[in-house]
Protein backbone atom coordinates (compact mmCIF):
# COMPACT_ATOMS: atom_id res chain seq x y z
CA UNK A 1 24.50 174.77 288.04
CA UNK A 2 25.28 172.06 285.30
CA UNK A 3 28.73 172.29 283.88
CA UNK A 4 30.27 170.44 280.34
CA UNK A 5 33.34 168.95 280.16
CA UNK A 6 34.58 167.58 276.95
CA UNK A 7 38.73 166.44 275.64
CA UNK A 8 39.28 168.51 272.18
CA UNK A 9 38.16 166.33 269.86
CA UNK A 10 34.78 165.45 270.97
CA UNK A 11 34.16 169.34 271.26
CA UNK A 12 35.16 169.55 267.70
CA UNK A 13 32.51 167.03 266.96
CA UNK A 14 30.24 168.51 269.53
CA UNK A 15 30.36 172.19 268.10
CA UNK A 16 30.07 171.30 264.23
CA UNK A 17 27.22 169.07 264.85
CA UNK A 18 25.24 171.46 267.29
CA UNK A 19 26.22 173.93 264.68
CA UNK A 20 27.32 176.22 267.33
CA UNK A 21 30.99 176.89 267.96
CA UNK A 22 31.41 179.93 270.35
CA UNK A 23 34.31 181.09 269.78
CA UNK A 24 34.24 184.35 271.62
CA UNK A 25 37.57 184.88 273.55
CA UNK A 26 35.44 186.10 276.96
CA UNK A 27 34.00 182.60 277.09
CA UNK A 28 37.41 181.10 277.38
CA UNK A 29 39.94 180.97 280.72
CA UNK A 30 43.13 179.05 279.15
CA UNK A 31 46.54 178.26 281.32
CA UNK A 32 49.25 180.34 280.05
CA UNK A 33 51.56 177.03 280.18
CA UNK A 34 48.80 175.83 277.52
CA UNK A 35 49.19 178.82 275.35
CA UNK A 36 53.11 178.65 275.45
CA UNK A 37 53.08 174.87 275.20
CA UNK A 38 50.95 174.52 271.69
CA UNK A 39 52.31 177.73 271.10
CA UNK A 40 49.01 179.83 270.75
CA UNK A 41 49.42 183.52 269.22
CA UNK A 42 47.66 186.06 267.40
CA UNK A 43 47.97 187.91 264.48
CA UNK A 44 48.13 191.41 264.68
CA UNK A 45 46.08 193.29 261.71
CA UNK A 46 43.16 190.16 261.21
CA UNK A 47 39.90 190.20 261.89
CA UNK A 48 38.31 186.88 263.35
CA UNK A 49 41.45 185.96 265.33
CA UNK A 50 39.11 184.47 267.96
CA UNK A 51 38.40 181.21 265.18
CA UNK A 52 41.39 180.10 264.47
CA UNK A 53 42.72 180.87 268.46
CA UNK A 54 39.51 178.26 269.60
CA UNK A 55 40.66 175.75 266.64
CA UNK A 56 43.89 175.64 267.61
CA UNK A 57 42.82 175.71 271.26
CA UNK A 58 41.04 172.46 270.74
CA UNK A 59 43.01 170.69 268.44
CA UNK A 60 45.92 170.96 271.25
CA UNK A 61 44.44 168.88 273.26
CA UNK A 62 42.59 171.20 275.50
CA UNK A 63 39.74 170.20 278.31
CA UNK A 64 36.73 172.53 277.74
CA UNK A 65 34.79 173.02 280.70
CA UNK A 66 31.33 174.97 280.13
CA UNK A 67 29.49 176.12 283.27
CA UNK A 68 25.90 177.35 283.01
CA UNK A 69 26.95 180.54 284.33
CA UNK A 70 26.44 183.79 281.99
CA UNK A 71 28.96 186.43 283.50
CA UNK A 72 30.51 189.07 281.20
CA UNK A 73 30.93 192.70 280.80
CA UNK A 74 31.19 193.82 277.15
CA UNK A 75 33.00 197.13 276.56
CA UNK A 76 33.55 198.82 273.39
CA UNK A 77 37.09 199.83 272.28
CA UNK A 78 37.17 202.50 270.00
CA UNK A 79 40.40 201.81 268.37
CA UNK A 80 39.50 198.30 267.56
CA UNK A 81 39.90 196.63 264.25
CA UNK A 82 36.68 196.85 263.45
CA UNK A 83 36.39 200.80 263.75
CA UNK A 84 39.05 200.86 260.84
CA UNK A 85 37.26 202.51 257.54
CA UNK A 86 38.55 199.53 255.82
CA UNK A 87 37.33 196.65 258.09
CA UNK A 88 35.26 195.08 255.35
CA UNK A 89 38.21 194.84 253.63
CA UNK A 90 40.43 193.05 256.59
CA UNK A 91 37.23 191.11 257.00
CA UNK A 92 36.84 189.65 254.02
CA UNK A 93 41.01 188.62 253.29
CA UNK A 94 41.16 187.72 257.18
CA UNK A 95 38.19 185.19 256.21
CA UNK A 96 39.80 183.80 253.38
CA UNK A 97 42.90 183.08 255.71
CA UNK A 98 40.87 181.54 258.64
CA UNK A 99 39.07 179.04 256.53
CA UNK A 100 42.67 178.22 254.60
CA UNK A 101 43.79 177.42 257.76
CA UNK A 102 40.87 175.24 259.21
CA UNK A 103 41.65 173.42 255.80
CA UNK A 104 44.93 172.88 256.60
CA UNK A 105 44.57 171.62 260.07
CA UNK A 106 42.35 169.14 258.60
CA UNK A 107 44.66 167.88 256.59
CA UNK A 108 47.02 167.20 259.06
CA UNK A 109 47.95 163.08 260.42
CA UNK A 110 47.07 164.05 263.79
CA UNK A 111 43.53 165.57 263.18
CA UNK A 112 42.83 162.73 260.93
CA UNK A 113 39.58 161.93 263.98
CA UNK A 114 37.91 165.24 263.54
CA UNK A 115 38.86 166.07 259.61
CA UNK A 116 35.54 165.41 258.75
CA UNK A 117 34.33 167.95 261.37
CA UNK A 118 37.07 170.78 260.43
CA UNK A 119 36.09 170.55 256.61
CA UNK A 120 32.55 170.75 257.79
CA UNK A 121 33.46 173.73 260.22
CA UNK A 122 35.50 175.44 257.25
CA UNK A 123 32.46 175.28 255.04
CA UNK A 124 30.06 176.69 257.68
CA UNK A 125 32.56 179.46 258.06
CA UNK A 126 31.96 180.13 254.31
CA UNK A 127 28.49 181.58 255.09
CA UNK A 128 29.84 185.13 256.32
CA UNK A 129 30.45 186.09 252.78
């Protein structure tokens, strides 16, 4: 078994260049001192929470560790967000938001490293339109 590690902002640079960012929220096992520390959250209501929650993830700091183990369960909840009549709708504003945001954490001092990467990561989020 081969495992990854990377520090945040070579997985930044990793993920846009591979052009592969997973950002799936099963692939991920975070502290919960992390999340309270960089306070990490949600937002109830959007669609493609799981972006901005792995941006923010790595931009904090965080030490990705990627096993070569594929171990999941996928279950379907019914009263998910995207069972609502007017998920296209929430898809398509909660898009606009997510790449606003990559935008602005690109333009912030302390990402000035990776900017390059989050603009690039931004744009490649474009294509789901």
């Amino acid at each position: 078994m081969a495992t990854i590690a990377y520090n945040a902002f070579n997985r930044i640079r990793h993920c846009v260049t591979h052009r592969e960012w997973p950002h799936y929220l099963w692939l991920q096992i975070v502290r919960s001192s992390y999340i309270r520390d960089n306070a990490l959250h949600f937002q109830a209501g959007k669609s493609h929470k799981d972006i901005l929650w792995t941006v923010n993830l790595a931009i904090g700091n965080a030490r990705f560790y990627l096993p070569d183990i594929k171990d999941y369960t996928y279950r379907i909840n019914a009263a998910s967000i995207t069972h609502r009549p007017d998920y296209y709708d929430v898809r398509a504003h909660s898009y606009i938001e997510v790449i606003a945001e990559i935008i602005r954490l690109a333009e912030l001092k302390s990402n000035k490293a990776v900017r390059l990467f989050l603009y690039r990561h931004a744009l490649r989020e474009t294509r789901h339109f």
